[in-house]
Every structure is written in C-alpha cells, then in structure tokens.
C-alpha atoms as a PDB file:
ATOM      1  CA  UNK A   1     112.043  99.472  99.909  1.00  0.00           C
ATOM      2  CA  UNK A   2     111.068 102.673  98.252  1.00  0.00           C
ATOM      3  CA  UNK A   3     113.132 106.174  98.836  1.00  0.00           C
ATOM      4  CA  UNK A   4     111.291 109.072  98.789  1.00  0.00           C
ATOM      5  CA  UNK A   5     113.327 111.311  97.154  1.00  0.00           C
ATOM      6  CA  UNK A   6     113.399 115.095  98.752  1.00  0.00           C
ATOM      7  CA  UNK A   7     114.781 118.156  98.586  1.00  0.00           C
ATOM      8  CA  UNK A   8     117.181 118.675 101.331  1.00  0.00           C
ATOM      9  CA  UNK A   9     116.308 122.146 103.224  1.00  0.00           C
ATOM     10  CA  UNK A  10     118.039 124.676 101.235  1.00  0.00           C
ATOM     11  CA  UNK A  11     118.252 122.440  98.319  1.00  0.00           C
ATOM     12  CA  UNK A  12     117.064 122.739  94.655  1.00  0.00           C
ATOM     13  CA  UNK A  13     113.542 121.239  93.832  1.00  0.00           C
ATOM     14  CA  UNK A  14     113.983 120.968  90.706  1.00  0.00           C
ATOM     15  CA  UNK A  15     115.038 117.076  90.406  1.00  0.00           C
ATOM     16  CA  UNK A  16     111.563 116.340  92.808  1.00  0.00           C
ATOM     17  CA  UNK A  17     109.604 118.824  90.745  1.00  0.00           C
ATOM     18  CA  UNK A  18     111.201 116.909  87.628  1.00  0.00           C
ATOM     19  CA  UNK A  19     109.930 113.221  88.804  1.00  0.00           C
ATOM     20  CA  UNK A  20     106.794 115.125  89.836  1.00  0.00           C
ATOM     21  CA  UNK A  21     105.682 116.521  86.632  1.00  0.00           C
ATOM     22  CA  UNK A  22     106.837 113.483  84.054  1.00  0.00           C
ATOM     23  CA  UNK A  23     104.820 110.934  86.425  1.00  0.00           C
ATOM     24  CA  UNK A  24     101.653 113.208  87.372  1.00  0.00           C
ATOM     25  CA  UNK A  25     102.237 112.668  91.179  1.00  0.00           C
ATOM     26  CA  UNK A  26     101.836 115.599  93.799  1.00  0.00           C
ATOM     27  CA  UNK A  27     103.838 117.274  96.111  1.00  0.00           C
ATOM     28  CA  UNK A  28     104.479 118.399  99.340  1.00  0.00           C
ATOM     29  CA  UNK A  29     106.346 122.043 100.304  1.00  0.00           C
ATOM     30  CA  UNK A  30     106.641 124.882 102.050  1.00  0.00           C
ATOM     31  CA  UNK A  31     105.641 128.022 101.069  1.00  0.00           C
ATOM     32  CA  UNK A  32     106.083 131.390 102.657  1.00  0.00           C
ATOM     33  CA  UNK A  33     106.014 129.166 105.661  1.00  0.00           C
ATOM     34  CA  UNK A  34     102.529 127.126 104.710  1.00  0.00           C
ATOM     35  CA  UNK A  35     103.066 123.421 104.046  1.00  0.00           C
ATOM     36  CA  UNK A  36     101.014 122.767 100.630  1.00  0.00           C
ATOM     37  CA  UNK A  37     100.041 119.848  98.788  1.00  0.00           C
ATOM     38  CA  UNK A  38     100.554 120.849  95.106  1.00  0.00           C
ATOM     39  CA  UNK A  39      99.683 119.187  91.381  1.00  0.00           C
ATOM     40  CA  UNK A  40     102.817 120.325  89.766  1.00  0.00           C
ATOM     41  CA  UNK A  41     101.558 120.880  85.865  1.00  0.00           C
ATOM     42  CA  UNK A  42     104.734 123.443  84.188  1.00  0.00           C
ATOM     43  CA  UNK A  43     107.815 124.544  84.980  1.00  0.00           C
ATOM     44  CA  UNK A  44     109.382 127.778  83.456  1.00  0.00           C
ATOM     45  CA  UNK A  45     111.481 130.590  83.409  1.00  0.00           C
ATOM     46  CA  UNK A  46     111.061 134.077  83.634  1.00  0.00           C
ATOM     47  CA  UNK A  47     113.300 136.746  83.669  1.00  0.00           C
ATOM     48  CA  UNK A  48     116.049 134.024  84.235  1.00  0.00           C
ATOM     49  CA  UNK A  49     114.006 132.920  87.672  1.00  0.00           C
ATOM     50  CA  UNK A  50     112.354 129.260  87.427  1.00  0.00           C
ATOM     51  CA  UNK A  51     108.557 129.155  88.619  1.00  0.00           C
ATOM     52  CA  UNK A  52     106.244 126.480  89.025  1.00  0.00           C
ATOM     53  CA  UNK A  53     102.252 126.578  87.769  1.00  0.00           C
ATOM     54  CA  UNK A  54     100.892 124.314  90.342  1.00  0.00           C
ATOM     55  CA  UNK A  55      97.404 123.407  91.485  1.00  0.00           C
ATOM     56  CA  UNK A  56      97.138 123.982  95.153  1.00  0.00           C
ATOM     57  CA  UNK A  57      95.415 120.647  96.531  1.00  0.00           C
ATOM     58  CA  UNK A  58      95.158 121.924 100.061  1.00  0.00           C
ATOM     59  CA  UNK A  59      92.920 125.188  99.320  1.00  0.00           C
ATOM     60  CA  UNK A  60      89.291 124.881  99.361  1.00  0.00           C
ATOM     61  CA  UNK A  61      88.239 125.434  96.195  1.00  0.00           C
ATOM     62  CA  UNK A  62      84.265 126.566  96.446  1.00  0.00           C
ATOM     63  CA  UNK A  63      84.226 124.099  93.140  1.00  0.00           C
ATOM     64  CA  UNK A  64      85.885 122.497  90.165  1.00  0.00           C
ATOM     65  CA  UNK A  65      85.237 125.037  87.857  1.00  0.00           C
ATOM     66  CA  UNK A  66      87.361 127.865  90.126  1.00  0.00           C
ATOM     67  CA  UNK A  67      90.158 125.580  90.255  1.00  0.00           C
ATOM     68  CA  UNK A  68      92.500 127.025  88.545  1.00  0.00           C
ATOM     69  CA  UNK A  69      97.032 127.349  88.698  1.00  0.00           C
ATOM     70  CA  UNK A  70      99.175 129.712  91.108  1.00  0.00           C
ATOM     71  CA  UNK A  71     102.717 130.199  90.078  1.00  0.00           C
ATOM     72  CA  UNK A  72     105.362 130.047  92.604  1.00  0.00           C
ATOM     73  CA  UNK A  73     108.986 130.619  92.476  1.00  0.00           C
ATOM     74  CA  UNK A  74     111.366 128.042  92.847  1.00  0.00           C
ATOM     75  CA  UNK A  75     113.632 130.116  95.362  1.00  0.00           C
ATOM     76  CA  UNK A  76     110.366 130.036  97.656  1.00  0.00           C
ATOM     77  CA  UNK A  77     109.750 126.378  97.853  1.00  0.00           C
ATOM     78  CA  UNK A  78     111.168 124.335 100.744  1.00  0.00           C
ATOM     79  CA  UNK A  79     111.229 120.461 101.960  1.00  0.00           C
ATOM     80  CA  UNK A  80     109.760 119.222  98.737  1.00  0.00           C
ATOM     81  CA  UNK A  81     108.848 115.775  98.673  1.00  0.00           C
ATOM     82  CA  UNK A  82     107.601 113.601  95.771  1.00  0.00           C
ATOM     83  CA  UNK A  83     104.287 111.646  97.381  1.00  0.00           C
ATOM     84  CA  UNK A  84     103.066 108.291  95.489  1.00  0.00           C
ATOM     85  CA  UNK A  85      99.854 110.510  95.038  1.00  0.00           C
ATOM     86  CA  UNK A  86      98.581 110.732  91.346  1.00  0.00           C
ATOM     87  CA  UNK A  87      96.839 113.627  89.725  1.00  0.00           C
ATOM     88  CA  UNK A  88      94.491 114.667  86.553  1.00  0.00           C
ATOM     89  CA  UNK A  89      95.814 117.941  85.227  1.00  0.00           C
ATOM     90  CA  UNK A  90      93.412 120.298  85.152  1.00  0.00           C
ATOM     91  CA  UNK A  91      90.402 120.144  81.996  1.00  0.00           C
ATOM     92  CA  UNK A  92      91.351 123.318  81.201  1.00  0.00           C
ATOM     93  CA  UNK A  93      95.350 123.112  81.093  1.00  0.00           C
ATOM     94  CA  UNK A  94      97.124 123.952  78.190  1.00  0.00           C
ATOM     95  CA  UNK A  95     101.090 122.852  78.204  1.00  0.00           C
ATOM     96  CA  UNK A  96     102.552 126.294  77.552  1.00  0.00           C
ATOM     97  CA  UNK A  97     104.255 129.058  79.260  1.00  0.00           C
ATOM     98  CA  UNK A  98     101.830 131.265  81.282  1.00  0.00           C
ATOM     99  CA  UNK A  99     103.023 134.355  79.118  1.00  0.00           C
ATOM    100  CA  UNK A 100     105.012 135.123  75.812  1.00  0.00           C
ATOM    101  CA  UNK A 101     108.530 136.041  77.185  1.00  0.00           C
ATOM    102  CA  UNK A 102     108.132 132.990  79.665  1.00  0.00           C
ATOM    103  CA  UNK A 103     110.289 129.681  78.543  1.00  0.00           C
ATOM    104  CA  UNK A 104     108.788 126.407  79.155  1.00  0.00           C
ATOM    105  CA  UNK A 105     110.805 123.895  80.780  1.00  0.00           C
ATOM    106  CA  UNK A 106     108.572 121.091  80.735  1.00  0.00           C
ATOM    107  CA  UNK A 107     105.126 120.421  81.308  1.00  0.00           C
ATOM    108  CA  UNK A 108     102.750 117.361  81.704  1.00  0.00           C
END
C-alpha cells in the first residue's frame, strides 16, 4: 500500500516539496485559491521567506518555448500532495537561485 504523503491544511510543504524535487515528481496545491499542478525545480530563500520556482503544468502554455518558472511563496501554498507523476525539468533550467541575494535550498 502506498501513502501519499501531504501537507496537512495549514501545514509546512516543505517535506512534500522536499520528496518532490529529489525524485522529479509533480505536485498538487492551492494557490491564492486555484488548485495547480506544479513541476517543482528550486527551492530558496529570500529575505528569510522560502519560495518555490515551479513550472505550472495546468496553464496553457501557447508552446514549449514560452514555458518558462513562476515563483511562489511557501506561506501561499496549501494541500500539497506529492503525485507518482514524473517530470523533465525544463531545457532551459539552470540549478541556481533566481537572483544574487537569493539562497538555494536545493534544486533538481
């Protein structure tokens, strides 16, 4: 039998997000009240506030070459759930920090 494992609502992320990013899998979670499906490629910090540079796999994209990350703030993520679905990161990711005075947590 396999547990999904979840953030509980109200609960911290960051042990999905975690799971998410070491074994290329997506996500689910709310955002500002919109349930996304997101690639999960960095976590950082910034101004002592974690983020999250994620592809957004429910968005249209008008094609591959526009796809590109959004970066959302831990505090604003809710129900996040590790799905068994796998990823590619992005052709033209780079694991770093989206600016200088950002600290990378971890990336894929």
């Amino acid at each position: 039998m396999h547990n999904e494992i979840s953030s509980k609502p109200g609960g911290d992320p960051r042990l999905v997000l975690f799971e998410a990013i070491a074994r290329k899998r997506a996500v689910t979670a709310e955002y500002n009240g919109v349930q996304m499906r997101l690639a999960p490629h960095v976590l950082f910090e910034r101004r002592g506030d974690l983020f999250l540079s994620a592809l957004n796999m429910s968005k249209n994209w008008r094609s591959d070459e526009e796809k590109r990350l959004g970066h959302f703030k831990l505090e604003g993520l809710g129900e996040t759930k590790l799905t068994e679905e796998g990823f590619d990161p992005l052709p033209s990711f780079e694991a770093a920090a989206p600016q200088p005075d950002d600290k990378l947590v971890m990336a894929i």
